[in-house]
N, C-alpha and C. Protein backbone atom coordinates (compact mmCIF):
# COMPACT_ATOMS: atom_id res chain seq x y z
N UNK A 1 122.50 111.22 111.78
CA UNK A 1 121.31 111.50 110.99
C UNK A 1 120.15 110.65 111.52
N UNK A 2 118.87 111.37 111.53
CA UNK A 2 117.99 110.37 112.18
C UNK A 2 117.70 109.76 110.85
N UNK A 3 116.61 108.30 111.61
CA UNK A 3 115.41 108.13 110.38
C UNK A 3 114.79 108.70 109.99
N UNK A 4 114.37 108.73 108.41
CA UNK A 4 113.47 109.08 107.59
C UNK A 4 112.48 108.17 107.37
N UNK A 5 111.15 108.31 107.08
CA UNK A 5 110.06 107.69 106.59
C UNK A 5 110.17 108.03 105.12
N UNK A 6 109.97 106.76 104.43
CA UNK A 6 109.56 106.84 102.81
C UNK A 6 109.12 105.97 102.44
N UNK A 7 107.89 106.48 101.01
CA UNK A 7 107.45 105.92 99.87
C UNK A 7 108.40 105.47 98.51
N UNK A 8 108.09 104.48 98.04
CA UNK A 8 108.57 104.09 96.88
C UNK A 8 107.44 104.30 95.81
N UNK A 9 107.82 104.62 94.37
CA UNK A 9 107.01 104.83 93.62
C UNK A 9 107.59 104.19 92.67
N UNK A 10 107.18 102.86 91.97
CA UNK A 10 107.61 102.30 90.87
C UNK A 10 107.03 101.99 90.19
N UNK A 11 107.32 102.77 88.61
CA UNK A 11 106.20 102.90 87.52
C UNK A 11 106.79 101.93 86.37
N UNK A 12 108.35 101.41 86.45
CA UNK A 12 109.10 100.28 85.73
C UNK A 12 108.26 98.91 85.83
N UNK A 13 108.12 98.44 85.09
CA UNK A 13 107.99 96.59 84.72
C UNK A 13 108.50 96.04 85.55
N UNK A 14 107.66 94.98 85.89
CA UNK A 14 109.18 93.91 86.56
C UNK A 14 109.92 93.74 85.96
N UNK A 15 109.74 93.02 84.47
CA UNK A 15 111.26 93.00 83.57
C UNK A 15 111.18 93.51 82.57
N UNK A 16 112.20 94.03 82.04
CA UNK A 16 112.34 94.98 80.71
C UNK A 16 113.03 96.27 81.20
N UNK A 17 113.15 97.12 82.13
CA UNK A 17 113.74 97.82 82.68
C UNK A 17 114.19 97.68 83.64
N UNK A 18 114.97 98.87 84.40
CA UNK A 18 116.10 98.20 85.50
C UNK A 18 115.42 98.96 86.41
N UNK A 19 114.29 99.68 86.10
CA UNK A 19 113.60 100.67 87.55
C UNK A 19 112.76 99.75 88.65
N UNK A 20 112.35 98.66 88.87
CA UNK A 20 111.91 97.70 89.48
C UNK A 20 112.86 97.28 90.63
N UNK A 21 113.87 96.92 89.55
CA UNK A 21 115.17 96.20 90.72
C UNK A 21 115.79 97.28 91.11
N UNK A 22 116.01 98.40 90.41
CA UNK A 22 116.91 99.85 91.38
C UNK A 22 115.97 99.70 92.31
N UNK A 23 114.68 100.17 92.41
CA UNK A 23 114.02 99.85 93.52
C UNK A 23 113.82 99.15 94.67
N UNK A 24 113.90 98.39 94.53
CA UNK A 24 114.08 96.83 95.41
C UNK A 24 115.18 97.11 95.92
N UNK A 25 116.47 97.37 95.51
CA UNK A 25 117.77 97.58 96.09
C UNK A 25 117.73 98.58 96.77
N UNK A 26 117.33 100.04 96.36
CA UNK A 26 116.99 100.92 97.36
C UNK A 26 116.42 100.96 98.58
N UNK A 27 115.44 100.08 98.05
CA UNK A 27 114.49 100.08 99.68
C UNK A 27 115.16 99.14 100.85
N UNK A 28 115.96 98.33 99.78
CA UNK A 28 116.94 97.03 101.06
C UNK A 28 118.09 98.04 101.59
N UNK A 29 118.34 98.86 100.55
CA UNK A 29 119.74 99.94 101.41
C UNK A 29 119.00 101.17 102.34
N UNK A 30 118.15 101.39 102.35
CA UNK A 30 117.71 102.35 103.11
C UNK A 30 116.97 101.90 104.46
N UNK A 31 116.52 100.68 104.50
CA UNK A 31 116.35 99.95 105.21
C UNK A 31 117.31 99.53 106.44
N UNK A 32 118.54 99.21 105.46
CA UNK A 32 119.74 98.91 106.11
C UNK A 32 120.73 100.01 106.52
N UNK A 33 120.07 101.29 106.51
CA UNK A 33 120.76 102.53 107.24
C UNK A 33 119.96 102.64 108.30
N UNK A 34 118.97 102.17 108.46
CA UNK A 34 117.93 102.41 109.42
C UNK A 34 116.39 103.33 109.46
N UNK A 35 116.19 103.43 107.91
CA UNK A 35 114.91 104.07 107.59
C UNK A 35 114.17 103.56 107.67
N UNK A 36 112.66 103.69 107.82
CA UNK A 36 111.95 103.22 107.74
C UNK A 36 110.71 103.19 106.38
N UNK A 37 110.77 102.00 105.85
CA UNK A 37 110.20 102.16 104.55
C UNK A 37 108.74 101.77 104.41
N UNK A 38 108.00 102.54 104.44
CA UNK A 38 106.23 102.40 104.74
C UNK A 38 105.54 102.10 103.60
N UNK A 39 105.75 102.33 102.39
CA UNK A 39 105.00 101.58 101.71
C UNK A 39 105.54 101.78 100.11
N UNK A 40 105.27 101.09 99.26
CA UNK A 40 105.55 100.86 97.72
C UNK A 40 104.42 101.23 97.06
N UNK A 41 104.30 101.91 96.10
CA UNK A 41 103.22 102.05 94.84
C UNK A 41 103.60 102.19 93.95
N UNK A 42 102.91 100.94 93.46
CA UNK A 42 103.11 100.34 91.68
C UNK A 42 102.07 101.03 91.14
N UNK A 43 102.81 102.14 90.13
CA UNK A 43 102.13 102.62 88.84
C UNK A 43 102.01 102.47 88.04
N UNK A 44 101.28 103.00 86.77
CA UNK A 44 101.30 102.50 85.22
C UNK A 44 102.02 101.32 85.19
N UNK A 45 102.95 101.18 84.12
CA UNK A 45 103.35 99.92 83.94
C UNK A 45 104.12 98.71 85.56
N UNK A 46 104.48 99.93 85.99
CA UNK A 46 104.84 99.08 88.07
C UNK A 46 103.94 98.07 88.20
N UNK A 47 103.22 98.07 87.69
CA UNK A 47 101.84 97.19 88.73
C UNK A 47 101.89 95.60 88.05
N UNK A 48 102.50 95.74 86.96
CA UNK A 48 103.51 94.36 86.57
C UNK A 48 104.21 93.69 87.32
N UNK A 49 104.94 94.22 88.33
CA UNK A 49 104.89 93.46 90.00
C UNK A 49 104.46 92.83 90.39
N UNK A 50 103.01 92.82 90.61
CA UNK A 50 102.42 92.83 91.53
C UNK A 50 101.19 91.59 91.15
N UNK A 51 101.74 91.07 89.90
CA UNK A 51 101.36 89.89 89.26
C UNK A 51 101.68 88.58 89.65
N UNK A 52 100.45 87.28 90.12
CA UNK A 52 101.19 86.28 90.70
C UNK A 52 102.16 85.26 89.38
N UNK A 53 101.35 86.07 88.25
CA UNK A 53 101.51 84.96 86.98
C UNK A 53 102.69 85.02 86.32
N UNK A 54 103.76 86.28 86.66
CA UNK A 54 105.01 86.40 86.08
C UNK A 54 105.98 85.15 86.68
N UNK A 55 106.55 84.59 85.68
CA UNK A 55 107.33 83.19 86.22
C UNK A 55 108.78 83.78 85.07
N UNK A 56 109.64 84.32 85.81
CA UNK A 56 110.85 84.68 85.63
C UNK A 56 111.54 83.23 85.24
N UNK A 57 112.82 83.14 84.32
CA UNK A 57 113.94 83.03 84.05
C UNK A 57 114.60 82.23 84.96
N UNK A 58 115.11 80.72 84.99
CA UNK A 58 115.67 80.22 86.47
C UNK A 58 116.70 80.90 87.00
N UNK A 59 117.27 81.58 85.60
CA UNK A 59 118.57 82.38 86.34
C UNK A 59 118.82 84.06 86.54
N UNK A 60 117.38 84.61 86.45
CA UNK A 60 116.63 86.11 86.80
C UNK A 60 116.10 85.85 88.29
N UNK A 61 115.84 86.97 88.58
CA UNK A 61 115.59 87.48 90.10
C UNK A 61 114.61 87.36 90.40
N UNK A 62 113.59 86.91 91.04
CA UNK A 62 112.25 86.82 91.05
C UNK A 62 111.15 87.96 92.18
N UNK A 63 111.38 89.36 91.30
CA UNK A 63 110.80 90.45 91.88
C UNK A 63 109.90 90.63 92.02
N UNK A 64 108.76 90.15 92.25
CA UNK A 64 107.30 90.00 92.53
C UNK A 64 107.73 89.27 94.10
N UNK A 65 108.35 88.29 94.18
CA UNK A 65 108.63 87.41 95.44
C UNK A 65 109.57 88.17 96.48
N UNK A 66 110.69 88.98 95.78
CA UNK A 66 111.33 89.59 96.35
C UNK A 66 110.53 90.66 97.33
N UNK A 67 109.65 91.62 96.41
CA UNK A 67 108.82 92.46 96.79
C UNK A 67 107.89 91.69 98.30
N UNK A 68 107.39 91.06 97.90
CA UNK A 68 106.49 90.09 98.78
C UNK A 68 107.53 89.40 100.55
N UNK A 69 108.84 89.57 100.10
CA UNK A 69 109.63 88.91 101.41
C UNK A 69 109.70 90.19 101.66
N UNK A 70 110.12 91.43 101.30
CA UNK A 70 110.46 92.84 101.49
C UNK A 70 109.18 92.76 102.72
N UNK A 71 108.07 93.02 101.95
CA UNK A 71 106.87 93.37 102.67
C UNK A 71 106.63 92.72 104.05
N UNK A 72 106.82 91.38 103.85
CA UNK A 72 106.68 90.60 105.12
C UNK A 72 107.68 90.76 105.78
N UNK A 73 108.53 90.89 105.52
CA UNK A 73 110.06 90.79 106.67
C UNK A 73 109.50 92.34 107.72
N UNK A 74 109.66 93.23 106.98
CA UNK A 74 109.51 94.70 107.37
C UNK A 74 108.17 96.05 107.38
N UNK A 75 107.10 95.01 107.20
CA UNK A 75 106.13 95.48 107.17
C UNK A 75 105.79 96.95 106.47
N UNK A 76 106.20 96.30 105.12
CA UNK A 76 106.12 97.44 103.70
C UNK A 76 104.69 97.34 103.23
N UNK A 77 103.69 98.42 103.06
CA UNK A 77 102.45 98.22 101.97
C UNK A 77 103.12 98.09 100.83
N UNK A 78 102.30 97.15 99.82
CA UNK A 78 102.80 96.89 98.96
C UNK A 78 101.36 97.47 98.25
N UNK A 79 101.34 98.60 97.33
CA UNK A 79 99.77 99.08 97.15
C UNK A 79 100.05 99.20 95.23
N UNK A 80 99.10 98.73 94.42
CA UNK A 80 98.94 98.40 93.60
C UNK A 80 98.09 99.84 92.92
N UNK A 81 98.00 100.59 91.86
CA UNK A 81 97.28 101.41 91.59
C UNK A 81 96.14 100.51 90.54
N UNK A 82 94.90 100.80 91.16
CA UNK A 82 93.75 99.94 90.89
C UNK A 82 93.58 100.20 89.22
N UNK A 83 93.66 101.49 89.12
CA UNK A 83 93.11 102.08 87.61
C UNK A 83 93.93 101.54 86.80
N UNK A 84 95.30 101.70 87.18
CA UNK A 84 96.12 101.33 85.87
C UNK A 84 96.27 99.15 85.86
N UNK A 85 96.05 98.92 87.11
CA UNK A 85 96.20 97.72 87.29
C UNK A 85 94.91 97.00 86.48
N UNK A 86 93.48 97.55 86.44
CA UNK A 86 92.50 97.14 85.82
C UNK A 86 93.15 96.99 84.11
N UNK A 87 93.40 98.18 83.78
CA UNK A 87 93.91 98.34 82.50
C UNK A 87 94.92 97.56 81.50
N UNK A 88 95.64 97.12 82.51
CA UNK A 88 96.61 96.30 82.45
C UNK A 88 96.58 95.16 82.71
N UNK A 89 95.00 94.44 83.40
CA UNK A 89 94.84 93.15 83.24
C UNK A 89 95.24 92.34 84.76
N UNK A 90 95.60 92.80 85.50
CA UNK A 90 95.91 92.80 87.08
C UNK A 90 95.25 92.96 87.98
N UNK A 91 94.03 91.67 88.09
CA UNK A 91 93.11 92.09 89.10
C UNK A 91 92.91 91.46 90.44
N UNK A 92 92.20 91.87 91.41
CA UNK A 92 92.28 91.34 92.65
C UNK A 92 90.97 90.33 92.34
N UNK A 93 90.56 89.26 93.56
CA UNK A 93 89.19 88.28 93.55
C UNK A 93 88.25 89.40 93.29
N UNK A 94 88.45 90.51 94.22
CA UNK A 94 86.28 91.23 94.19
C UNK A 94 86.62 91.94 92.73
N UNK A 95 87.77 92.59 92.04
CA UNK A 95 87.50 93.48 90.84
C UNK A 95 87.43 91.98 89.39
N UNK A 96 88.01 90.69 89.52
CA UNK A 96 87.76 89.65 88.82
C UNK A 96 86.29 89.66 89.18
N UNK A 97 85.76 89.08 89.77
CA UNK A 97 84.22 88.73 90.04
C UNK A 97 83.11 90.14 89.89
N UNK A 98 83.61 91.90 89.98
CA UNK A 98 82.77 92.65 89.73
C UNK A 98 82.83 92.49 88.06
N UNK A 99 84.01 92.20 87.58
CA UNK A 99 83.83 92.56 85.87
C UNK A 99 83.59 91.71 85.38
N UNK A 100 83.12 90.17 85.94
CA UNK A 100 82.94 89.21 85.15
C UNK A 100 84.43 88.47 84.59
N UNK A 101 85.39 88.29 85.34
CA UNK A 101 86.17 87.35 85.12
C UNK A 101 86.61 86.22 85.72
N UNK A 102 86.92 85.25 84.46
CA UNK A 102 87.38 84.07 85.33
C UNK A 102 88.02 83.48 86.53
N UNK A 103 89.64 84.73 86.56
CA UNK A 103 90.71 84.58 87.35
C UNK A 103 90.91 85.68 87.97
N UNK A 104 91.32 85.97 88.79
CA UNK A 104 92.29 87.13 89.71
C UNK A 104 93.65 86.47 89.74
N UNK A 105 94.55 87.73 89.48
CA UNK A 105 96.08 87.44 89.41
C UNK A 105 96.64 88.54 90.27
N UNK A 106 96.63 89.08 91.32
CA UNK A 106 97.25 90.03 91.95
C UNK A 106 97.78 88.77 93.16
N UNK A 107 99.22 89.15 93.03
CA UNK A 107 100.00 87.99 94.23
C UNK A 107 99.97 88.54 94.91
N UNK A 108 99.48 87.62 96.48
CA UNK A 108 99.81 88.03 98.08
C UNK A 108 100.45 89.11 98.45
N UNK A 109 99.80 89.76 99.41
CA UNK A 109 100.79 90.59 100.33
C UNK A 109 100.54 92.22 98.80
N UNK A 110 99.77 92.14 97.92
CA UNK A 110 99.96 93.46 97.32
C UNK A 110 98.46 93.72 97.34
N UNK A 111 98.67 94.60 97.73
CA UNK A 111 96.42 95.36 97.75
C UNK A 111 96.17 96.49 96.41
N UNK A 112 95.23 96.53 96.44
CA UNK A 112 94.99 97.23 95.31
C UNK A 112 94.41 98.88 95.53
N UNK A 113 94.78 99.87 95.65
CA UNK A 113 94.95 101.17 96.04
C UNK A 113 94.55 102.17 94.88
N UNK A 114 93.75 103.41 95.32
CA UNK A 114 93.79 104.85 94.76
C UNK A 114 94.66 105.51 94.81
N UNK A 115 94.72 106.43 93.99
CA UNK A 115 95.69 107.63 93.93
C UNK A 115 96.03 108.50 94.99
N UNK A 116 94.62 108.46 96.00
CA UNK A 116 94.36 109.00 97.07
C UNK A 116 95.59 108.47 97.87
N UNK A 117 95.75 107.10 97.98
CA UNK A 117 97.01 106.58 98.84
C UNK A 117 98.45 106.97 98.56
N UNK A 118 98.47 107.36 97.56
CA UNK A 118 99.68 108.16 96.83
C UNK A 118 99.57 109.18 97.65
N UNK A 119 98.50 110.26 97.22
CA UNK A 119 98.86 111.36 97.81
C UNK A 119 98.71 111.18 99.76
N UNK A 120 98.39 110.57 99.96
CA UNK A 120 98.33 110.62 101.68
C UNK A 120 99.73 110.47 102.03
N UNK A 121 100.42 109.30 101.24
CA UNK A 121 102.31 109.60 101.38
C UNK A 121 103.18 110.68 101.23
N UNK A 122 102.30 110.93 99.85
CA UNK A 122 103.22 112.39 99.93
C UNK A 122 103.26 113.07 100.89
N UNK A 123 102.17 113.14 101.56
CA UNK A 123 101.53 113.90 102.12
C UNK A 123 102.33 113.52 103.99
N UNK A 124 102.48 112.13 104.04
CA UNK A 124 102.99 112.16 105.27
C UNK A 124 104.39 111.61 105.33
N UNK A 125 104.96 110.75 104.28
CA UNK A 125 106.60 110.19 104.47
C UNK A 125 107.46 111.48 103.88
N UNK A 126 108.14 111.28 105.13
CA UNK A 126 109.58 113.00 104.56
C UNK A 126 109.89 112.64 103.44
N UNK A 127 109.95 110.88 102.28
CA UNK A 127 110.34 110.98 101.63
C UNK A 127 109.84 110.56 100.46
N UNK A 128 109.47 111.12 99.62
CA UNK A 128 108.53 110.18 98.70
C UNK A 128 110.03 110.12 97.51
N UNK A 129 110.42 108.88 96.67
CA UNK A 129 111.38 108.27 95.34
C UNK A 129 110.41 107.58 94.40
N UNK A 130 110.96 107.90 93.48
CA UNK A 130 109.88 107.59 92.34
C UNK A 130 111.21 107.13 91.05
N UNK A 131 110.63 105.49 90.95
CA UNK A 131 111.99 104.55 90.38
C UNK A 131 110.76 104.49 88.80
């Protein structure tokens, strides 16, 4: 079987549901068949990820970091959906400083993305999964 190209789509919490970490595990097993995994997008509640300020449990998994070694090891986008991420309080330095806030909390290595970037995956990885 050759490689496949795929998107991840994760609309789960970091914690509170198990669609985050199915995720994460998926992309390390598909990885490890030899796919190639091009990029992640955190939706609606997903973009809870993608937070530097979540400080997990000493004895929980730390999936924001996980995500972040994913990305760097294997050169995964890690793309944040801007709209729901605003909404939800998850902002980058320029959308903190356009709305007048104190802080930006979007951790390293995750950018902040349109819907448009969604559909350009669909549009080009054979595989788009949606955790």
């Amino acid at each position: 079987m050759s490689a496949l190209t795929y998107t991840l789509v994760v609309n789960g919490s970091v914690y509170g549901t198990q669609s985050a970490r199915n995720a994460l595990l998926f992309a390390k097993a598909l990885i490890a068949k030899g796919h190639k995994l091009v990029s992640v997008f955190f939706y609606q509640d997903g973009i809870h990820n993608s937070s530097r300020l979540v400080v997990p449990a000493n004895d929980e998994l730390d999936l924001t970091a996980e995500w972040q070694n994913l990305a760097k090891e294997y050169g995964v986008r890690l793309e944040t959906c801007v709209a729901a991420s605003l909404r939800r309080g998850v902002l980058g330095f320029d959308e903190a400083t356009q709305h007048d806030r104190d802080v930006d909390n979007l951790a390293q290595g995750f950018e902040l993305a349109g819907l448009g970037s969604l559909a350009s995956a669909m549009l080009t990885q054979e595989r788009v999964v949606q955790f």
